[in-house]
PDB file of N, CA and C in Angstrom:
ATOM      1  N   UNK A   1       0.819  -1.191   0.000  1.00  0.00           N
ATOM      2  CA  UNK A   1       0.000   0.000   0.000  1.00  0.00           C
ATOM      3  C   UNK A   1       0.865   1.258   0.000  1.00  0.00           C
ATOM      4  N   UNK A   2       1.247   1.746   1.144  1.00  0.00           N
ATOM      5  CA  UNK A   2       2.125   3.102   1.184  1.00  0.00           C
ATOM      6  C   UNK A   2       3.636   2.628   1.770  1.00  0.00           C
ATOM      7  N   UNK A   3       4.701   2.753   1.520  1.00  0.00           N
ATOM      8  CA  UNK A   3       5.471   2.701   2.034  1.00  0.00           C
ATOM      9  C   UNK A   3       6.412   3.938   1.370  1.00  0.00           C
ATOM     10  N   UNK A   4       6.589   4.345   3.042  1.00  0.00           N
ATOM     11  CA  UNK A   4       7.297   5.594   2.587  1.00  0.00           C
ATOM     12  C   UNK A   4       9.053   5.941   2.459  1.00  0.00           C
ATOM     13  N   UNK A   5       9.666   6.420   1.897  1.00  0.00           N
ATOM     14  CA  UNK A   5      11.387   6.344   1.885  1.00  0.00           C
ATOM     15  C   UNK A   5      11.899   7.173   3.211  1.00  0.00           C
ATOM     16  N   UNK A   6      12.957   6.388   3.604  1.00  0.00           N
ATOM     17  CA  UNK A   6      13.608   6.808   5.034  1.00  0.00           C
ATOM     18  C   UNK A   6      14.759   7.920   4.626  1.00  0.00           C
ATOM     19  N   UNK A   7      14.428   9.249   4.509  1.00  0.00           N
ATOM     20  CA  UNK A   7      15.239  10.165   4.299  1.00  0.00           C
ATOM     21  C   UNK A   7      15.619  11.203   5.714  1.00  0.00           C
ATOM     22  N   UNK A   8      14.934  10.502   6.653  1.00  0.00           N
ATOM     23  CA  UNK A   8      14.929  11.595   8.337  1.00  0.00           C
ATOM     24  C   UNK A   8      13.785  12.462   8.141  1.00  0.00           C
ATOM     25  N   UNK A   9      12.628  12.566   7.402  1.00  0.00           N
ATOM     26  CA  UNK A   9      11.389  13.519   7.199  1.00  0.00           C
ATOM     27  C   UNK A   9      10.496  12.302   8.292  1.00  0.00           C
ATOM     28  N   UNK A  10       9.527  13.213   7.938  1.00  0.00           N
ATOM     29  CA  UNK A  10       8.059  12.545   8.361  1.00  0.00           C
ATOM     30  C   UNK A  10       6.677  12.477   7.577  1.00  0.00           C
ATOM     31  N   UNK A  11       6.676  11.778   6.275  1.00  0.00           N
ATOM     32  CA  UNK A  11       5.761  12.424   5.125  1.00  0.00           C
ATOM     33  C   UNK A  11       4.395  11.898   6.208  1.00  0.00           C
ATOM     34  N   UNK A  12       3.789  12.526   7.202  1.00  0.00           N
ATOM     35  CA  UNK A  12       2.264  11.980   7.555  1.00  0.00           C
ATOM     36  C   UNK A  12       1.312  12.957   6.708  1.00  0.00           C
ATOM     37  N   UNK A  13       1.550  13.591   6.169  1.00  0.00           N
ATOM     38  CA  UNK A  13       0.371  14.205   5.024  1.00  0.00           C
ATOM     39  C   UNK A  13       0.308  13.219   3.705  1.00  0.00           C
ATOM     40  N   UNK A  14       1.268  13.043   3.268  1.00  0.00           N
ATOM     41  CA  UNK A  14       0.963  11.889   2.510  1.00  0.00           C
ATOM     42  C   UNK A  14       0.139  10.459   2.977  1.00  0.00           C
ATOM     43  N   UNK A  15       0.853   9.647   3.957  1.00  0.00           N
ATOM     44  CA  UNK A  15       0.326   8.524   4.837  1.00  0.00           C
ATOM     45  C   UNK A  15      -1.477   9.152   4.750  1.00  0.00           C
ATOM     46  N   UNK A  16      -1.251  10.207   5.318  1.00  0.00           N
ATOM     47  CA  UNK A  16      -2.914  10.477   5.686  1.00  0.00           C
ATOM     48  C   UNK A  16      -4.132  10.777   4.443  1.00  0.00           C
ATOM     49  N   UNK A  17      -3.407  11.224   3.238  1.00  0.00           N
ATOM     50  CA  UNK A  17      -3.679  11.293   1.913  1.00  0.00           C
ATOM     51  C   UNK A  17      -4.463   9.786   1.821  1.00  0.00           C
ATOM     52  N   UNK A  18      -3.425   8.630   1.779  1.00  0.00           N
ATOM     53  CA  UNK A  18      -4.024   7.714   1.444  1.00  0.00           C
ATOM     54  C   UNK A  18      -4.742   7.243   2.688  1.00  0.00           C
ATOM     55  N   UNK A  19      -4.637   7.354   3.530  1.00  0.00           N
ATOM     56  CA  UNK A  19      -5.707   7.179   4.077  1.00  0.00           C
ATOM     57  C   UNK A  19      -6.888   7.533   4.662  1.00  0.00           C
ATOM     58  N   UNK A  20      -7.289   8.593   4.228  1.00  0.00           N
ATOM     59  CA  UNK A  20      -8.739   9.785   3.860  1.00  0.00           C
ATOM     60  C   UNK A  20      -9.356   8.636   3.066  1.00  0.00           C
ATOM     61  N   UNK A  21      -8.532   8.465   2.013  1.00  0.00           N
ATOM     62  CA  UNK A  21      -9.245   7.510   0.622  1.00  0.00           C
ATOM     63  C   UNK A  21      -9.935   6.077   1.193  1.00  0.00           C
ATOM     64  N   UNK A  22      -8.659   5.839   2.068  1.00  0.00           N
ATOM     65  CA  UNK A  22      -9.122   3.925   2.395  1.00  0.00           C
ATOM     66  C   UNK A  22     -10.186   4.314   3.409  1.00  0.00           C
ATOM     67  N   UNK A  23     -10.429   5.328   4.567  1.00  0.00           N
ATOM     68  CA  UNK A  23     -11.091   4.753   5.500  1.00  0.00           C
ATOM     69  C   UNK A  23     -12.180   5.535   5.503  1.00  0.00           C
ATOM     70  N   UNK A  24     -12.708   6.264   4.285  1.00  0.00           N
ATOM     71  CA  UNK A  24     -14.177   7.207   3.976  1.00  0.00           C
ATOM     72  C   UNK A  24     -14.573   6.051   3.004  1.00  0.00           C
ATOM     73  N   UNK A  25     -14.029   5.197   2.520  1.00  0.00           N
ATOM     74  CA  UNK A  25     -14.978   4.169   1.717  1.00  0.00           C
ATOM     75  C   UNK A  25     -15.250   3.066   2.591  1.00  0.00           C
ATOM     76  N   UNK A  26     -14.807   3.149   3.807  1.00  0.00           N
ATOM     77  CA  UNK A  26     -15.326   1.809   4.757  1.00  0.00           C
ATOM     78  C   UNK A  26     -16.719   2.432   5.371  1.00  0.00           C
ATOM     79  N   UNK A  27     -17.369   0.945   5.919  1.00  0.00           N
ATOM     80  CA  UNK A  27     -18.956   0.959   6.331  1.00  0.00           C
ATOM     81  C   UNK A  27     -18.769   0.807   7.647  1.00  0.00           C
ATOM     82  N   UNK A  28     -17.888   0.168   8.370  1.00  0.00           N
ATOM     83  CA  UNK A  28     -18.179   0.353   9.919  1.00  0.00           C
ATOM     84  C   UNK A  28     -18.567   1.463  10.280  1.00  0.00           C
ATOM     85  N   UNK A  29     -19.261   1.911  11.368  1.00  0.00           N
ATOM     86  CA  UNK A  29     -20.043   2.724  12.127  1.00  0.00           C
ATOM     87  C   UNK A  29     -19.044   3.228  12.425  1.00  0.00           C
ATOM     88  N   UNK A  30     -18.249   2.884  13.303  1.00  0.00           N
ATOM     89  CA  UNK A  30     -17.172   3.809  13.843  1.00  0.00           C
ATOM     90  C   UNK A  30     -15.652   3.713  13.136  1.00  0.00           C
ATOM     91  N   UNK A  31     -14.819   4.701  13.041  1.00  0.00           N
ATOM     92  CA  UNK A  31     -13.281   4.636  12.492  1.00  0.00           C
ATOM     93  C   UNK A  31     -12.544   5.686  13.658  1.00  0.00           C
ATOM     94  N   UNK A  32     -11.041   4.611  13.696  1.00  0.00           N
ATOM     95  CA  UNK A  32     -10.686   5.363  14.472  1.00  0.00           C
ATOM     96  C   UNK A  32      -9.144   5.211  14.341  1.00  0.00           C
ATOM     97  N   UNK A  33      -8.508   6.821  13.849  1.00  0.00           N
ATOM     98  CA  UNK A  33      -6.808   5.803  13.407  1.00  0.00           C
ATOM     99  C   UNK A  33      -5.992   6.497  14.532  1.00  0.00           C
ATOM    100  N   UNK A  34      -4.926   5.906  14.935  1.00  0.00           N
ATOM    101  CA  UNK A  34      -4.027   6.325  16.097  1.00  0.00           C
ATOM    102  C   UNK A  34      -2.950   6.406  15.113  1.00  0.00           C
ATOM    103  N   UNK A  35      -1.959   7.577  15.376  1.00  0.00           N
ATOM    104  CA  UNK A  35      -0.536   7.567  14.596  1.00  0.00           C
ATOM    105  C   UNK A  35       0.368   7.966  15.677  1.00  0.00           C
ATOM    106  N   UNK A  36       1.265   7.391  15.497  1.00  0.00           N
ATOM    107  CA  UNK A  36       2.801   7.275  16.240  1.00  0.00           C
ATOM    108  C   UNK A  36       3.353   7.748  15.343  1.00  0.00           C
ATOM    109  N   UNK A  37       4.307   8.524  15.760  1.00  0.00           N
ATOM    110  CA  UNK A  37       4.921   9.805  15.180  1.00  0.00           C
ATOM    111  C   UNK A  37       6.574   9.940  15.962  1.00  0.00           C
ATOM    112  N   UNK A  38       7.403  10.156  15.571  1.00  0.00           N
ATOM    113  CA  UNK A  38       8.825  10.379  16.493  1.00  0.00           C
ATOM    114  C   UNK A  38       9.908  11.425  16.076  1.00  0.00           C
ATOM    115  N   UNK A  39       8.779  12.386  15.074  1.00  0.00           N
ATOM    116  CA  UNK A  39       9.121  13.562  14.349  1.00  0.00           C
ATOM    117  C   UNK A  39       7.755  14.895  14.123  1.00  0.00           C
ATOM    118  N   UNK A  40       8.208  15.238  13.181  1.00  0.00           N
ATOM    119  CA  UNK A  40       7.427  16.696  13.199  1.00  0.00           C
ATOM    120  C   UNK A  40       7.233  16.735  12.184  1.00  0.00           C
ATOM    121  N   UNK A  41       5.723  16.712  11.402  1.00  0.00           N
ATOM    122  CA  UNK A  41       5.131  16.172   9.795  1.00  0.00           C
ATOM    123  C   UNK A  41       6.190  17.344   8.620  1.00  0.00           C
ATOM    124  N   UNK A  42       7.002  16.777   7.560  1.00  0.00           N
ATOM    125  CA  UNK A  42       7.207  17.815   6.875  1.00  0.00           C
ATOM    126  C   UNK A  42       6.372  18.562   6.560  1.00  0.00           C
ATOM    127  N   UNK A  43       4.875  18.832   6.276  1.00  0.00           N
ATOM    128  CA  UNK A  43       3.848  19.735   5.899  1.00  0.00           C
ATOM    129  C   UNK A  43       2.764  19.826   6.858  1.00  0.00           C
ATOM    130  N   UNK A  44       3.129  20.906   8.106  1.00  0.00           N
ATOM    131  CA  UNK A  44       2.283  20.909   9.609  1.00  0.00           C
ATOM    132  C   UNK A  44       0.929  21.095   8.758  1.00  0.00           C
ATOM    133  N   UNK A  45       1.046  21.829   7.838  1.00  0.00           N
ATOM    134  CA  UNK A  45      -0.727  22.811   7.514  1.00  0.00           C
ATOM    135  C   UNK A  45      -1.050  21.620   6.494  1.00  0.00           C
ATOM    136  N   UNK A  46      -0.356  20.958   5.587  1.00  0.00           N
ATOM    137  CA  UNK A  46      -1.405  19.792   5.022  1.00  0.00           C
ATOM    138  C   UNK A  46      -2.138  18.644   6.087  1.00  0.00           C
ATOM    139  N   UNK A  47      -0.859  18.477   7.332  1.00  0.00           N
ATOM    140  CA  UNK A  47      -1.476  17.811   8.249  1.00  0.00           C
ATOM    141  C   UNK A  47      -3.041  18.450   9.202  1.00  0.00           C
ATOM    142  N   UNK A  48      -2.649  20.045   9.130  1.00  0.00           N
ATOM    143  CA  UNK A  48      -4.028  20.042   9.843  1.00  0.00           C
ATOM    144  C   UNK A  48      -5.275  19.648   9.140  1.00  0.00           C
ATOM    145  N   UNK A  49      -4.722  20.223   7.873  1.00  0.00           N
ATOM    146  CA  UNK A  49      -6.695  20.490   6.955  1.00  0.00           C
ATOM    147  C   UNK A  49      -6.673  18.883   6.882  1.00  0.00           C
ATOM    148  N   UNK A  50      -5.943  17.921   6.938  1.00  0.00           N
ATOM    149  CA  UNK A  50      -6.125  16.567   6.344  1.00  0.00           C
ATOM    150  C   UNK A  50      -6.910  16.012   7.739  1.00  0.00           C
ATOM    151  N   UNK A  51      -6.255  16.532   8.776  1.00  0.00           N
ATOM    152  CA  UNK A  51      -7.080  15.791  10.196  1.00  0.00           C
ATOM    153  C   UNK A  51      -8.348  16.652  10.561  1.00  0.00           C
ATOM    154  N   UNK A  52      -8.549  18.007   9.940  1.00  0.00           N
ATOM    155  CA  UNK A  52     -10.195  18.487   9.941  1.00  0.00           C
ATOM    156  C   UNK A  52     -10.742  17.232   8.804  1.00  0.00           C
ATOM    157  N   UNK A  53     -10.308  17.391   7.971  1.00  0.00           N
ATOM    158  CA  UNK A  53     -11.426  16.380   6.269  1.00  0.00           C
ATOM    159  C   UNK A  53     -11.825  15.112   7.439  1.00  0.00           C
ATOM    160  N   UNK A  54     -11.146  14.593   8.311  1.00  0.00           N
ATOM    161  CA  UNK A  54     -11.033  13.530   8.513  1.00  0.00           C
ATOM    162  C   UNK A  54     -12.109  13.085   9.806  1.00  0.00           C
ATOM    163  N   UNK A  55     -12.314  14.428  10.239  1.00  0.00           N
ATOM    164  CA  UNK A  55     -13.138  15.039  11.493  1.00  0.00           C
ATOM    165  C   UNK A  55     -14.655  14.429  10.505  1.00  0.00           C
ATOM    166  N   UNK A  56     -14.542  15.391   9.212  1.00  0.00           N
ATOM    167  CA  UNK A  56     -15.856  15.392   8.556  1.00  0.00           C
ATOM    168  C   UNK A  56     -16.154  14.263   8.035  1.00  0.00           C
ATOM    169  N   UNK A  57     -15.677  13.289   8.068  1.00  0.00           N
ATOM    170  CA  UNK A  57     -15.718  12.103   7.572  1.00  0.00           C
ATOM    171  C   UNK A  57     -16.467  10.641   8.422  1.00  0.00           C
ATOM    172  N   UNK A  58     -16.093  11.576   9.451  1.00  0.00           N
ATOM    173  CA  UNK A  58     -16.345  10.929  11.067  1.00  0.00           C
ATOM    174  C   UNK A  58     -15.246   9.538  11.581  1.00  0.00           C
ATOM    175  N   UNK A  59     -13.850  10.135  11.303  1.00  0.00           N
ATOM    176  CA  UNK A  59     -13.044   9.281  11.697  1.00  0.00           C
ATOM    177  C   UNK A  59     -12.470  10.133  12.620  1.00  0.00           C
ATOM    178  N   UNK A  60     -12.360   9.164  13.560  1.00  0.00           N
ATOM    179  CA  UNK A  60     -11.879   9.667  15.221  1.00  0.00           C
ATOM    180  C   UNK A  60      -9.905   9.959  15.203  1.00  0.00           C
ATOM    181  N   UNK A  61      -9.138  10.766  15.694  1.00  0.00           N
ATOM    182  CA  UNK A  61      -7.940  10.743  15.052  1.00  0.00           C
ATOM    183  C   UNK A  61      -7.213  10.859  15.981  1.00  0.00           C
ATOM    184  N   UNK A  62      -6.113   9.810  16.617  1.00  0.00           N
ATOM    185  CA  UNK A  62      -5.387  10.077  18.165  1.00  0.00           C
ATOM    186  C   UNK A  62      -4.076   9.746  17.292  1.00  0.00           C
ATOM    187  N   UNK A  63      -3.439  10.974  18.005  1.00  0.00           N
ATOM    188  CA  UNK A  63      -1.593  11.022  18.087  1.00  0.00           C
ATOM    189  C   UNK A  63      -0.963  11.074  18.847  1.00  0.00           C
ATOM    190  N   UNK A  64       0.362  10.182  18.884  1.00  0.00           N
ATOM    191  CA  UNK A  64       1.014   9.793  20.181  1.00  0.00           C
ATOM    192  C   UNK A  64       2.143  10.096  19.403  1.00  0.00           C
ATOM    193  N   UNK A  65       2.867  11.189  20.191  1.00  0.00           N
ATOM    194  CA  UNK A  65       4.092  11.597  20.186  1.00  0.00           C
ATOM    195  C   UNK A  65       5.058  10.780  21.013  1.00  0.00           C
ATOM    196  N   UNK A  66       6.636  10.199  20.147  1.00  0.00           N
ATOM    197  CA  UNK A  66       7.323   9.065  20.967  1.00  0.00           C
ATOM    198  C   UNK A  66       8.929  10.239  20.926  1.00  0.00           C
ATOM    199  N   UNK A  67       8.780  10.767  22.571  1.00  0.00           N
ATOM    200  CA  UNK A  67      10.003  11.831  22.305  1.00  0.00           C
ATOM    201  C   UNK A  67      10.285  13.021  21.538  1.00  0.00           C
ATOM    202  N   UNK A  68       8.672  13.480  21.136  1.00  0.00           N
ATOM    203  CA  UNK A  68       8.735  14.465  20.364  1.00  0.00           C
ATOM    204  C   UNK A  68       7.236  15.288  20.533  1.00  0.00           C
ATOM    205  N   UNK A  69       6.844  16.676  20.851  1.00  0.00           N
ATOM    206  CA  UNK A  69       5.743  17.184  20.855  1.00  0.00           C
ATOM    207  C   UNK A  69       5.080  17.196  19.692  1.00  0.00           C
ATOM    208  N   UNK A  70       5.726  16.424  18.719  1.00  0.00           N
ATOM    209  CA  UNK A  70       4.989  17.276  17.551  1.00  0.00           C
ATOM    210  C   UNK A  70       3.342  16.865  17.705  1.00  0.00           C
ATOM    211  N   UNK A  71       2.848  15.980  18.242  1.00  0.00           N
ATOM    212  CA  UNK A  71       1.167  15.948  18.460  1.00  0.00           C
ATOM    213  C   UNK A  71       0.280  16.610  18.853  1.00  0.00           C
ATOM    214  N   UNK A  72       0.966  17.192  20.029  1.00  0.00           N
ATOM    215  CA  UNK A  72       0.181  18.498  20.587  1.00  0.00           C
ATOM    216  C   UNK A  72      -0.305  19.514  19.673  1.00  0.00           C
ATOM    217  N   UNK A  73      -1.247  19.808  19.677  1.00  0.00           N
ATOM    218  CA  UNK A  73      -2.037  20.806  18.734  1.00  0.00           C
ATOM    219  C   UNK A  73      -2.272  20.330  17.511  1.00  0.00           C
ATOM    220  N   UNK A  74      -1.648  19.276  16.734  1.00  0.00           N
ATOM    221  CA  UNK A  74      -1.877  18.529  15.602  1.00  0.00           C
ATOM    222  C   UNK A  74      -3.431  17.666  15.593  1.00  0.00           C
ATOM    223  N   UNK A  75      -3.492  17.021  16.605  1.00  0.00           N
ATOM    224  CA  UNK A  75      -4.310  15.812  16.556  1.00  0.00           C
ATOM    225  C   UNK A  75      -5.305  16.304  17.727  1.00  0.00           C
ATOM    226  N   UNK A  76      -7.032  16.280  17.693  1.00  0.00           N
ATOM    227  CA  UNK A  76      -7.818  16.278  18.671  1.00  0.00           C
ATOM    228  C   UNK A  76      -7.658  15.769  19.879  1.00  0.00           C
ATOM    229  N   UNK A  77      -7.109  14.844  19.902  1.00  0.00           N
ATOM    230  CA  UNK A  77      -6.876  13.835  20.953  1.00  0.00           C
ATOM    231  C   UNK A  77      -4.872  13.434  21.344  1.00  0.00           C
ATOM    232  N   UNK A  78      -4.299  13.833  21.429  1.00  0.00           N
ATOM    233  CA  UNK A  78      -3.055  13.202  21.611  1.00  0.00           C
ATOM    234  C   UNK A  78      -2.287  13.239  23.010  1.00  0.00           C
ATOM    235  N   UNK A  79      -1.021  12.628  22.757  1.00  0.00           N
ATOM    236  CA  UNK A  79      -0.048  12.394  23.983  1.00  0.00           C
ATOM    237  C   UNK A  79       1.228  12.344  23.688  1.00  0.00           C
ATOM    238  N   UNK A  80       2.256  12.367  24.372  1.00  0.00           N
ATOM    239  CA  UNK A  80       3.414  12.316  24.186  1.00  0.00           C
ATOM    240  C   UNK A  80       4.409  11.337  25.718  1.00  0.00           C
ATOM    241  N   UNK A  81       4.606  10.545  24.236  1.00  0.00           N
ATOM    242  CA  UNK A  81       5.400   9.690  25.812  1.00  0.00           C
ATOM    243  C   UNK A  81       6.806   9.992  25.796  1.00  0.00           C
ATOM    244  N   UNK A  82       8.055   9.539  26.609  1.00  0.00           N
ATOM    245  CA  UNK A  82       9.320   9.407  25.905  1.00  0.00           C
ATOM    246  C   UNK A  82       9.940   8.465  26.148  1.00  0.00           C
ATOM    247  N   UNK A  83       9.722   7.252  26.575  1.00  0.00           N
ATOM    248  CA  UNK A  83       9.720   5.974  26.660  1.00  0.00           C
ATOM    249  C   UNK A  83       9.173   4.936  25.915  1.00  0.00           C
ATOM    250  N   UNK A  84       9.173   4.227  24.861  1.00  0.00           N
ATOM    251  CA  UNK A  84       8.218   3.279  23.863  1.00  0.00           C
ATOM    252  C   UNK A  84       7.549   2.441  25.323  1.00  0.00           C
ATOM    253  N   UNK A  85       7.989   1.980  26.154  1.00  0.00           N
ATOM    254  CA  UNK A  85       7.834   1.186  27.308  1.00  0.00           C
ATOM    255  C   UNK A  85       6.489   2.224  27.615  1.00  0.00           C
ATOM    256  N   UNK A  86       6.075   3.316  27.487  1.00  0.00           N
ATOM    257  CA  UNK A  86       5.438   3.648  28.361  1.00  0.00           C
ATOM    258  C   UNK A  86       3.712   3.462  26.860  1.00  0.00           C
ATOM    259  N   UNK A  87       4.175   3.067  25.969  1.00  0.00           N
ATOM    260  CA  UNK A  87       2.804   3.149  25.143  1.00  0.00           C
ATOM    261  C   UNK A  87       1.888   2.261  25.385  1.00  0.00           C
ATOM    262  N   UNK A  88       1.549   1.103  26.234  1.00  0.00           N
ATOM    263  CA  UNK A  88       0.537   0.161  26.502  1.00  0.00           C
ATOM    264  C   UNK A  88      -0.655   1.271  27.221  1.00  0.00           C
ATOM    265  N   UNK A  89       0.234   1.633  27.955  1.00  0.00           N
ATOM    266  CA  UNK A  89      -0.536   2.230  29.394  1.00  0.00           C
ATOM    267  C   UNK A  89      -0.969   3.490  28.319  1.00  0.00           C
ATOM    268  N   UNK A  90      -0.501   4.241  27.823  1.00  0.00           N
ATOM    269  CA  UNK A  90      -1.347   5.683  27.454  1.00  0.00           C
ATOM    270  C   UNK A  90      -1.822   5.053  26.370  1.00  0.00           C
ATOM    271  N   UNK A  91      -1.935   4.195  25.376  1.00  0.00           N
ATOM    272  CA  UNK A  91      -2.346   3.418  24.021  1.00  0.00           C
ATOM    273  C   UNK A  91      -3.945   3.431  25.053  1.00  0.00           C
ATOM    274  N   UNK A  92      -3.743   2.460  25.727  1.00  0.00           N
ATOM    275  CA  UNK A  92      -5.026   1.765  26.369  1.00  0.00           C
ATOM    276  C   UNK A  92      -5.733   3.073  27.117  1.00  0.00           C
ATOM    277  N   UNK A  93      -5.631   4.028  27.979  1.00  0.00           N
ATOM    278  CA  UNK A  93      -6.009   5.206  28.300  1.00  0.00           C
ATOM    279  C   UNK A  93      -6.659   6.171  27.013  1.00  0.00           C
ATOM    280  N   UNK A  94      -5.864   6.497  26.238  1.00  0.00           N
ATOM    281  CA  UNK A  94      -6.391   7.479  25.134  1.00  0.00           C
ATOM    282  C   UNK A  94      -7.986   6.352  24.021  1.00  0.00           C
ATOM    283  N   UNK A  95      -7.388   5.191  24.126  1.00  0.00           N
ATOM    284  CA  UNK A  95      -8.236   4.558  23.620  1.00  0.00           C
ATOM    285  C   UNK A  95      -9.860   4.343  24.095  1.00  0.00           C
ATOM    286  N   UNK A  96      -9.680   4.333  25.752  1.00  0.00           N
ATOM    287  CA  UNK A  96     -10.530   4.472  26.653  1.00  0.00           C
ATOM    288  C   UNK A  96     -11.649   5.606  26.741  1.00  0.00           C
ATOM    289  N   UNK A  97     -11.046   6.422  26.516  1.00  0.00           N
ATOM    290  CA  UNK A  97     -11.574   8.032  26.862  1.00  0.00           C
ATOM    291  C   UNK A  97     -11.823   7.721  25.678  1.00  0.00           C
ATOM    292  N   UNK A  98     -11.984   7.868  24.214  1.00  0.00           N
ATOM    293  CA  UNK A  98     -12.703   8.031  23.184  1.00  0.00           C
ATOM    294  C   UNK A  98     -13.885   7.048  23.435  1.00  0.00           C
ATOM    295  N   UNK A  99     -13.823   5.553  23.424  1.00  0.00           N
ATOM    296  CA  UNK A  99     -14.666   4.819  23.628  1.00  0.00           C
ATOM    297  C   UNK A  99     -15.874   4.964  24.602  1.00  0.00           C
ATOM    298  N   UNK A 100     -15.650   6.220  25.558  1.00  0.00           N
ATOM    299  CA  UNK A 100     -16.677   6.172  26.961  1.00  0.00           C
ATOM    300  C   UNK A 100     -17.402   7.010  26.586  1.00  0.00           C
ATOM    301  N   UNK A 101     -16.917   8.226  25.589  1.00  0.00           N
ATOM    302  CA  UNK A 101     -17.476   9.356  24.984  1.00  0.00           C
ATOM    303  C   UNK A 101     -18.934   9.426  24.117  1.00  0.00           C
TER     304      UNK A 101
END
């Protein structure tokens, strides 16, 4: 499907490109994508308007920053850990709080 080239960027406007496409043609009731991130998107402003489209679409959108803020203010919902060790526990928490909502 997407695989992206390891140059030290972060293409998530692209990643999210194709996946606007894959997950507005699915029928489940609910969608919900989590992205792990351990950088800062090369294109902050394609990333926002792509995670509003995605709002309107009614896909739910959580970002987990690993050693890096870049989630904060990006994503409706996010976190930032700096430990990979510590992603069960906030994975399962952020997952929680959407689900109770």
């Amino acid at each position: 499907r997407y695989v992206p080239s390891v140059m030290g960027t972060t293409p998530l406007g692209e990643a999210l490109l194709w996946l606007i496409k894959d997950m507005a043609e699915r029928r489940e009731k609910r969608k919900m994508v989590i992205v792990l991130t351990d950088g800062q998107p090369n294109d902050p402003g394609l990333c926002h308007r792509l995670i509003k489209r995605m709002g309107k679409y009614d896909i739910e959108v959580i970002g987990i920053g690993i050693e890096t803020m870049a989630t904060e203010g990006l994503f409706p919902t996010s976190a930032v850990i700096n430990d990979v060790r510590e992603l069960p526990n906030t994975l399962f928490n952020l997952i929680q709080e959407k689900l109770v909502q």
